[in-house]
C-alpha atoms as a PDB file:
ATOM      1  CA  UNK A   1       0.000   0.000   0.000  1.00  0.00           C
ATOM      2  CA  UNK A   2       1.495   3.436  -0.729  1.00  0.00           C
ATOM      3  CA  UNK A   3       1.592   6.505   1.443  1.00  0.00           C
ATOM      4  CA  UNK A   4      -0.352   8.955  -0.387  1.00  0.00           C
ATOM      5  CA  UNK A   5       0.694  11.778   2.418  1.00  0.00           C
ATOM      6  CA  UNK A   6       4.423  11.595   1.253  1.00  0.00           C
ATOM      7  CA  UNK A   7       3.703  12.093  -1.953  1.00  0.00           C
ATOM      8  CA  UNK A   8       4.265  15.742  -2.370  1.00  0.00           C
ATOM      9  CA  UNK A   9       5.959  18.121  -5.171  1.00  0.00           C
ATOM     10  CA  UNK A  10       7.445  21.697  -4.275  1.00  0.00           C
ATOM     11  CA  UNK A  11       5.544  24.359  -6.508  1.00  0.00           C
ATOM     12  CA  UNK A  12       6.117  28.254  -6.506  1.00  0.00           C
ATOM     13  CA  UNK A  13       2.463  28.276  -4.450  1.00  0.00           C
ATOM     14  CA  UNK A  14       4.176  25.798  -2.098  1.00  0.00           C
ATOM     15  CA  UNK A  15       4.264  22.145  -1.180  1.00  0.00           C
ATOM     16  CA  UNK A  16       1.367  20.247  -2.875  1.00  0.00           C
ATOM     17  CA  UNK A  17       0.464  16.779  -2.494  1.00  0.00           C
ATOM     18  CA  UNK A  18       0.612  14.613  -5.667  1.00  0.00           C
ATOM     19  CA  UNK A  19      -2.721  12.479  -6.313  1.00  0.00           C
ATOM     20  CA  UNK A  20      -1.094   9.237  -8.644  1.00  0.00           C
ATOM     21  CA  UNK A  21      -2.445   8.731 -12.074  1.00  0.00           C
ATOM     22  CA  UNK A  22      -3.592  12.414 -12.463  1.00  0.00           C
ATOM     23  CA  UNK A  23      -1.755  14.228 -14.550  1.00  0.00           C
ATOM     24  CA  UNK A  24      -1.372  18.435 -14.418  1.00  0.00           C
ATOM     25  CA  UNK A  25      -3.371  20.883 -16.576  1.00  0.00           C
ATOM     26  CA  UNK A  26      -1.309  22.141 -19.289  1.00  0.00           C
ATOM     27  CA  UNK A  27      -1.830  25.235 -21.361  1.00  0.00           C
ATOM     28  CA  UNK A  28      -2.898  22.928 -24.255  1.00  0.00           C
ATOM     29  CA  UNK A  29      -5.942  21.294 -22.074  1.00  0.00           C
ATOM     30  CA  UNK A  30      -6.917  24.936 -21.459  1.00  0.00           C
ATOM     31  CA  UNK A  31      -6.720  26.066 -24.740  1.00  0.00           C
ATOM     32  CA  UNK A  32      -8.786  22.808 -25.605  1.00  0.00           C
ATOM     33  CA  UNK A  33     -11.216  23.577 -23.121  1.00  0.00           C
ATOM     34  CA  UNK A  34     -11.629  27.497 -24.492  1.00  0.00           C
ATOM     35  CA  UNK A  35     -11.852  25.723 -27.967  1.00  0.00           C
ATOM     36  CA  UNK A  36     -14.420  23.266 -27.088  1.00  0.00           C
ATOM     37  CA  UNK A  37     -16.756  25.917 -24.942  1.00  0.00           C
ATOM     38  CA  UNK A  38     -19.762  27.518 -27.075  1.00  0.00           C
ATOM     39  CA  UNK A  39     -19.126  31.201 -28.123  1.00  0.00           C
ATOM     40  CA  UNK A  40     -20.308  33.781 -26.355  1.00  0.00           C
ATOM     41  CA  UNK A  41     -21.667  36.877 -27.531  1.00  0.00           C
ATOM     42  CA  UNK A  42     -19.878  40.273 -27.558  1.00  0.00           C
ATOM     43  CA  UNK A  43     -23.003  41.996 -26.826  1.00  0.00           C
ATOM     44  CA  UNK A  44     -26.219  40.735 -25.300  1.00  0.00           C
ATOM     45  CA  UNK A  45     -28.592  39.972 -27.377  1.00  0.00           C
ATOM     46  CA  UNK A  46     -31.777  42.553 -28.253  1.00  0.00           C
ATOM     47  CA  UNK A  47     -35.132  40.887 -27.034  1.00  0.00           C
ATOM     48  CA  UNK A  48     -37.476  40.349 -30.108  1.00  0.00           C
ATOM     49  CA  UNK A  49     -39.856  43.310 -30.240  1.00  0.00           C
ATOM     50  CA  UNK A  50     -41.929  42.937 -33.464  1.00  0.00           C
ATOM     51  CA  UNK A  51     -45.142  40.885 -34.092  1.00  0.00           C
ATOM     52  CA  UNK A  52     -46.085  39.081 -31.955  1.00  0.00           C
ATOM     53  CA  UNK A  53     -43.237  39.734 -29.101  1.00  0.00           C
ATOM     54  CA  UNK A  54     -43.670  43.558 -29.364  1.00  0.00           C
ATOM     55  CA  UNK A  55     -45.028  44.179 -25.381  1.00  0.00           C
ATOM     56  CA  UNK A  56     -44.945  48.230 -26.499  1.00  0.00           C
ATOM     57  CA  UNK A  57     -47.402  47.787 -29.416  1.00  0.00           C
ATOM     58  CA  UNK A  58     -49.639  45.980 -27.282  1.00  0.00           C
ATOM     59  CA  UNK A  59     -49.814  48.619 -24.911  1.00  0.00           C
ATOM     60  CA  UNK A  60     -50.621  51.394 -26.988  1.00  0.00           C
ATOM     61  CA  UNK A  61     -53.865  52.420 -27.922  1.00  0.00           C
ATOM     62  CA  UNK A  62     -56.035  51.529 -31.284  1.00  0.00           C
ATOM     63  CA  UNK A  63     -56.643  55.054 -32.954  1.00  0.00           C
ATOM     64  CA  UNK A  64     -60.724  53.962 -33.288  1.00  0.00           C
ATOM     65  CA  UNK A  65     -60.665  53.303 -29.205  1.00  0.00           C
ATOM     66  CA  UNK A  66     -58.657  56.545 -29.072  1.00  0.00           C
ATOM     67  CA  UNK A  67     -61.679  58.513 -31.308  1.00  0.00           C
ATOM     68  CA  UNK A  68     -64.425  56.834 -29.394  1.00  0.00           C
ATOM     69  CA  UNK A  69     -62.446  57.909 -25.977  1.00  0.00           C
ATOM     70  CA  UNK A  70     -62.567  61.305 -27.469  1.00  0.00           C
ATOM     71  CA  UNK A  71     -65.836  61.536 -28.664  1.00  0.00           C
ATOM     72  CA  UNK A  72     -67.151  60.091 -25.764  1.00  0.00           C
ATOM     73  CA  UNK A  73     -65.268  62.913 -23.380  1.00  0.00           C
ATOM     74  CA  UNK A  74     -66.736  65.656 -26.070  1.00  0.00           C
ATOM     75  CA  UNK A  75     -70.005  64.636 -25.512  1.00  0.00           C
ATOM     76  CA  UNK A  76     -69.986  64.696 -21.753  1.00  0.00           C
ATOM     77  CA  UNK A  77     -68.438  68.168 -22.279  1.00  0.00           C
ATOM     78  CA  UNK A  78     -71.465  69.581 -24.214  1.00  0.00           C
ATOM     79  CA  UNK A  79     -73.748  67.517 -21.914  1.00  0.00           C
ATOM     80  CA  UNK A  80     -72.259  69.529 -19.051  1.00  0.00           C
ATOM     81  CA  UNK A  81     -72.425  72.873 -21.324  1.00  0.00           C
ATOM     82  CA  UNK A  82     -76.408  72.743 -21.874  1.00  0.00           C
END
């Protein structure tokens, strides 16, 4: 059986213990990983704000329920007048 706790390298962060069969990261399995990773976008992305999706245009007013508002508010005006 080997002694796992004297297994130990001297590294510029200090004494590390070495696990057996596990080799170090290099630079190339980073770069690998980087490689392999999905890209990410520079900038977010917009959200989708036509058709459908558009939350504004929904919320905006139809000109006929706008004219009807209005007329309705003109009449109660020259209701009040008489």
């Amino acid at each position: 059986m080997t002694d796992f706790a004297n297994l130990t390298e001297i590294t510029p962060e200090g004494e590390q213990t070495v696990a057996p069969a596990i080799a170090p990261i290099t630079l190339a399995d980073r770069l690998a990983q980087c490689a392999a990773a999905p890209l990410q976008p520079s900038r977010p992305q917009k959200p989708c704000d036509h058709g459908l999706f558009d939350e504004v245009r929904r919320n905006q007013l139809d000109l006929i329920d706008f004219l009807r508002a209005a007329d309705s508010a003109a009449s109660t005006t020259l209701k009040r007048k008489e």
